[in-house]
Protein backbone atom coordinates (compact mmCIF):
# COMPACT_ATOMS: atom_id res chain seq x y z
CA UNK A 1 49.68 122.62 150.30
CA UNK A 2 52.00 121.36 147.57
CA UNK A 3 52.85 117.35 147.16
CA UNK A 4 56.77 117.50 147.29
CA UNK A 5 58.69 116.34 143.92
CA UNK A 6 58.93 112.62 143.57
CA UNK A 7 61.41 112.02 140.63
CA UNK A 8 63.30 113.68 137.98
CA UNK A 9 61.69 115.71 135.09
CA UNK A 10 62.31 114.71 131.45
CA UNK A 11 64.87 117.61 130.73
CA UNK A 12 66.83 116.74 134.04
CA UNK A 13 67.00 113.08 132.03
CA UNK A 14 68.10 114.53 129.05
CA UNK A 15 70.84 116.24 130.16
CA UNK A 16 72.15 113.99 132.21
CA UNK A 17 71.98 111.42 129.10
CA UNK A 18 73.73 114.45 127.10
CA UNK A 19 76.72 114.79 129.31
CA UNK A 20 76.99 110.65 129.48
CA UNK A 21 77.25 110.47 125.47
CA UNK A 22 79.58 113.52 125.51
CA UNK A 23 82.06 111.48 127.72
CA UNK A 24 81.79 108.26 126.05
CA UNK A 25 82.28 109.94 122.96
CA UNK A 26 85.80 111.38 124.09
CA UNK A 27 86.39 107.88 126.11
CA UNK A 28 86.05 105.32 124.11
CA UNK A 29 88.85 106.41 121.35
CA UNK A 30 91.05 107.26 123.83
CA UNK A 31 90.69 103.61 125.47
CA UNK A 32 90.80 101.89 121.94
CA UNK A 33 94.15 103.85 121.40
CA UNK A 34 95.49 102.89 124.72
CA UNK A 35 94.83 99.20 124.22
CA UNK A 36 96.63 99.18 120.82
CA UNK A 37 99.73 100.68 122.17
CA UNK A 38 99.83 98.53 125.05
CA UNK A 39 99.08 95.97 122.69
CA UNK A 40 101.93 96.81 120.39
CA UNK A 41 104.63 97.75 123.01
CA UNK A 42 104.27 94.19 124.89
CA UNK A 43 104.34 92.45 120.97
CA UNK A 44 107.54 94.78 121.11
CA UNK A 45 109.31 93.85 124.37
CA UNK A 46 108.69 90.14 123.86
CA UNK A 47 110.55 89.84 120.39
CA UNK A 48 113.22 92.39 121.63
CA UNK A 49 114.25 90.21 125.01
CA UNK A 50 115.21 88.12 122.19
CA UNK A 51 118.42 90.51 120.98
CA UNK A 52 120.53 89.32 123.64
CA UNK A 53 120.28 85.60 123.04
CA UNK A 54 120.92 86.54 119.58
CA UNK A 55 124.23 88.24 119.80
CA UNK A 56 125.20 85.70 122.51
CA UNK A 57 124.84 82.98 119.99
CA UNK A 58 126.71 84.98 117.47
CA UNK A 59 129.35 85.14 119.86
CA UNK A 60 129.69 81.49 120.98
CA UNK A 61 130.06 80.62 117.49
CA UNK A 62 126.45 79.19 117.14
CA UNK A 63 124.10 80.27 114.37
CA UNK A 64 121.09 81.70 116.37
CA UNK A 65 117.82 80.02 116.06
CA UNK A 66 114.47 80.71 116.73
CA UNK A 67 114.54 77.88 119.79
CA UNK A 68 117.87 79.01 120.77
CA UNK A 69 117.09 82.49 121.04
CA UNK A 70 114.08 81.64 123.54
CA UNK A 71 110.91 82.47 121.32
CA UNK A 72 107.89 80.49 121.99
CA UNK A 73 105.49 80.50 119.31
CA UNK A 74 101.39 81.34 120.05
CA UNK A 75 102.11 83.74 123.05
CA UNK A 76 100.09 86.14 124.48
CA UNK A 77 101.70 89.29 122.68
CA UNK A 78 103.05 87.16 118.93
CA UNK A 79 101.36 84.17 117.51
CA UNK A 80 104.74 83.84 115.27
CA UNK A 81 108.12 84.17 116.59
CA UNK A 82 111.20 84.05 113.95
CA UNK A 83 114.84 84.37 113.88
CA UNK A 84 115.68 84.38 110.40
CA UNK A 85 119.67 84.58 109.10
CA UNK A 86 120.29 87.14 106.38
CA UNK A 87 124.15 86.28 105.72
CA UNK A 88 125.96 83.54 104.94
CA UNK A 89 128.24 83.82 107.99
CA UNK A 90 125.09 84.58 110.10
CA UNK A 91 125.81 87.86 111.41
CA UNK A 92 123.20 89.67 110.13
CA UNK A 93 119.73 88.50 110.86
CA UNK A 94 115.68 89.64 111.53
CA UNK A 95 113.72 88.65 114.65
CA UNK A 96 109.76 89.23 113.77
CA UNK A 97 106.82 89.12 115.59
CA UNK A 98 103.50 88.91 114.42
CA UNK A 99 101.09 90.15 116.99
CA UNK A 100 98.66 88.31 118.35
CA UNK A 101 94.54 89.84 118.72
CA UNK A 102 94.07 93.30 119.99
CA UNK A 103 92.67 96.07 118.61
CA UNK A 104 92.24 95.95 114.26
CA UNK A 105 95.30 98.72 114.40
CA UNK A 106 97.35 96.44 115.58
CA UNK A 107 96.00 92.64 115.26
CA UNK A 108 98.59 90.46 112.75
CA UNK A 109 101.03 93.32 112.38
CA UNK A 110 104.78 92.28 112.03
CA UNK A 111 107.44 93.88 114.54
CA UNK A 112 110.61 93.47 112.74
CA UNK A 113 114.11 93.41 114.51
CA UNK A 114 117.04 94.06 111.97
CA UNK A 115 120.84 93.33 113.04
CA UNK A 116 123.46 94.08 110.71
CA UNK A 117 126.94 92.67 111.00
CA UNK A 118 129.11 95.58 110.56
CA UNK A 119 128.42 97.34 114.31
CA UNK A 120 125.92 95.02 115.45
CA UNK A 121 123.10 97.38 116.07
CA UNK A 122 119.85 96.71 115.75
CA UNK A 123 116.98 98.68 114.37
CA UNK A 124 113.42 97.89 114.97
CA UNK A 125 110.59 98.57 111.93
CA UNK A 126 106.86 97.40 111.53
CA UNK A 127 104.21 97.20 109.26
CA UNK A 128 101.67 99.60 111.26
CA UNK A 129 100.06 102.28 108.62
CA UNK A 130 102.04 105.16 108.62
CA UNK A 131 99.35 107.12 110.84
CA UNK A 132 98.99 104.62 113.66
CA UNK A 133 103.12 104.70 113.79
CA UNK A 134 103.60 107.59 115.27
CA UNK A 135 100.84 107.16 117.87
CA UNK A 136 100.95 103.58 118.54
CA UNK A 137 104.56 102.68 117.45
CA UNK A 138 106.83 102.84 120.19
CA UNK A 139 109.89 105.89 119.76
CA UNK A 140 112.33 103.10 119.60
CA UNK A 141 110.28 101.58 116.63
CA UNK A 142 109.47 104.15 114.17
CA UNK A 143 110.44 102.45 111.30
């Protein structure tokens, strides 16, 4: 009569360690990729909520300031907010985050909102490296 098994056999262990570092090894640069863009795209919705406050300062006559605008500084997402006037007559102007902890990627980069006066539109740029942009940065951001 034969004693029945009573564990796993070395092999059985190795494969099963095999398939484990096989998954973390597609997981964990996927994850570190997801937190960066998360990461970057709150950092960019934070200094964006800002464009409206802007352009309503503009239009009540009142050159927009960081305060006014409605940017705290040492968030969660930017550890500097700034509004910044680029003309004399304040019409153009930069709203810049620099984002706060996260993933290296990401971690003290600058999100940079640009107004100009002529049609006030606004175009978003940042100082990612020019790999990361196109998988971090969001499409509205590419600059």
């Amino acid at each position: 009569m034969q004693r029945a098994q009573q564990g796993f056999t070395l092999i059985e262990l190795m494969i099963v360690v095999a398939i484990i570092g096989i998954l973390a090894a597609v997981a964990i640069p996927s994850y570190q990729n997801y937190t960066a863009k998360s990461k970057f795209t709150a950092a960019q919705a934070e200094v964006a909520a800002g464009k409206t406050a802007f352009d309503a300062s503009l239009n009540d006559g009142v050159p927009p300031t960081t305060a006014l605008v409605g940017f705290k500084q040492g968030t969660a997402n930017c550890t500097t907010n700034v509004v910044t006037l680029v003309a004399a007559d304040g019409t153009d102007g930069t709203m810049i985050c620099t984002i706060n902890g996260g993933p290296a990627t990401v971690a003290g980069k600058k999100i940079t909102y640009t107004r100009t006066a002529a049609d006030g539109s606004w175009v978003c740029s940042s100082d990612l490296a020019a790999g990361d942009k196109a998988t971090l940065g969001s499409k509205s951001c590419q600059g």
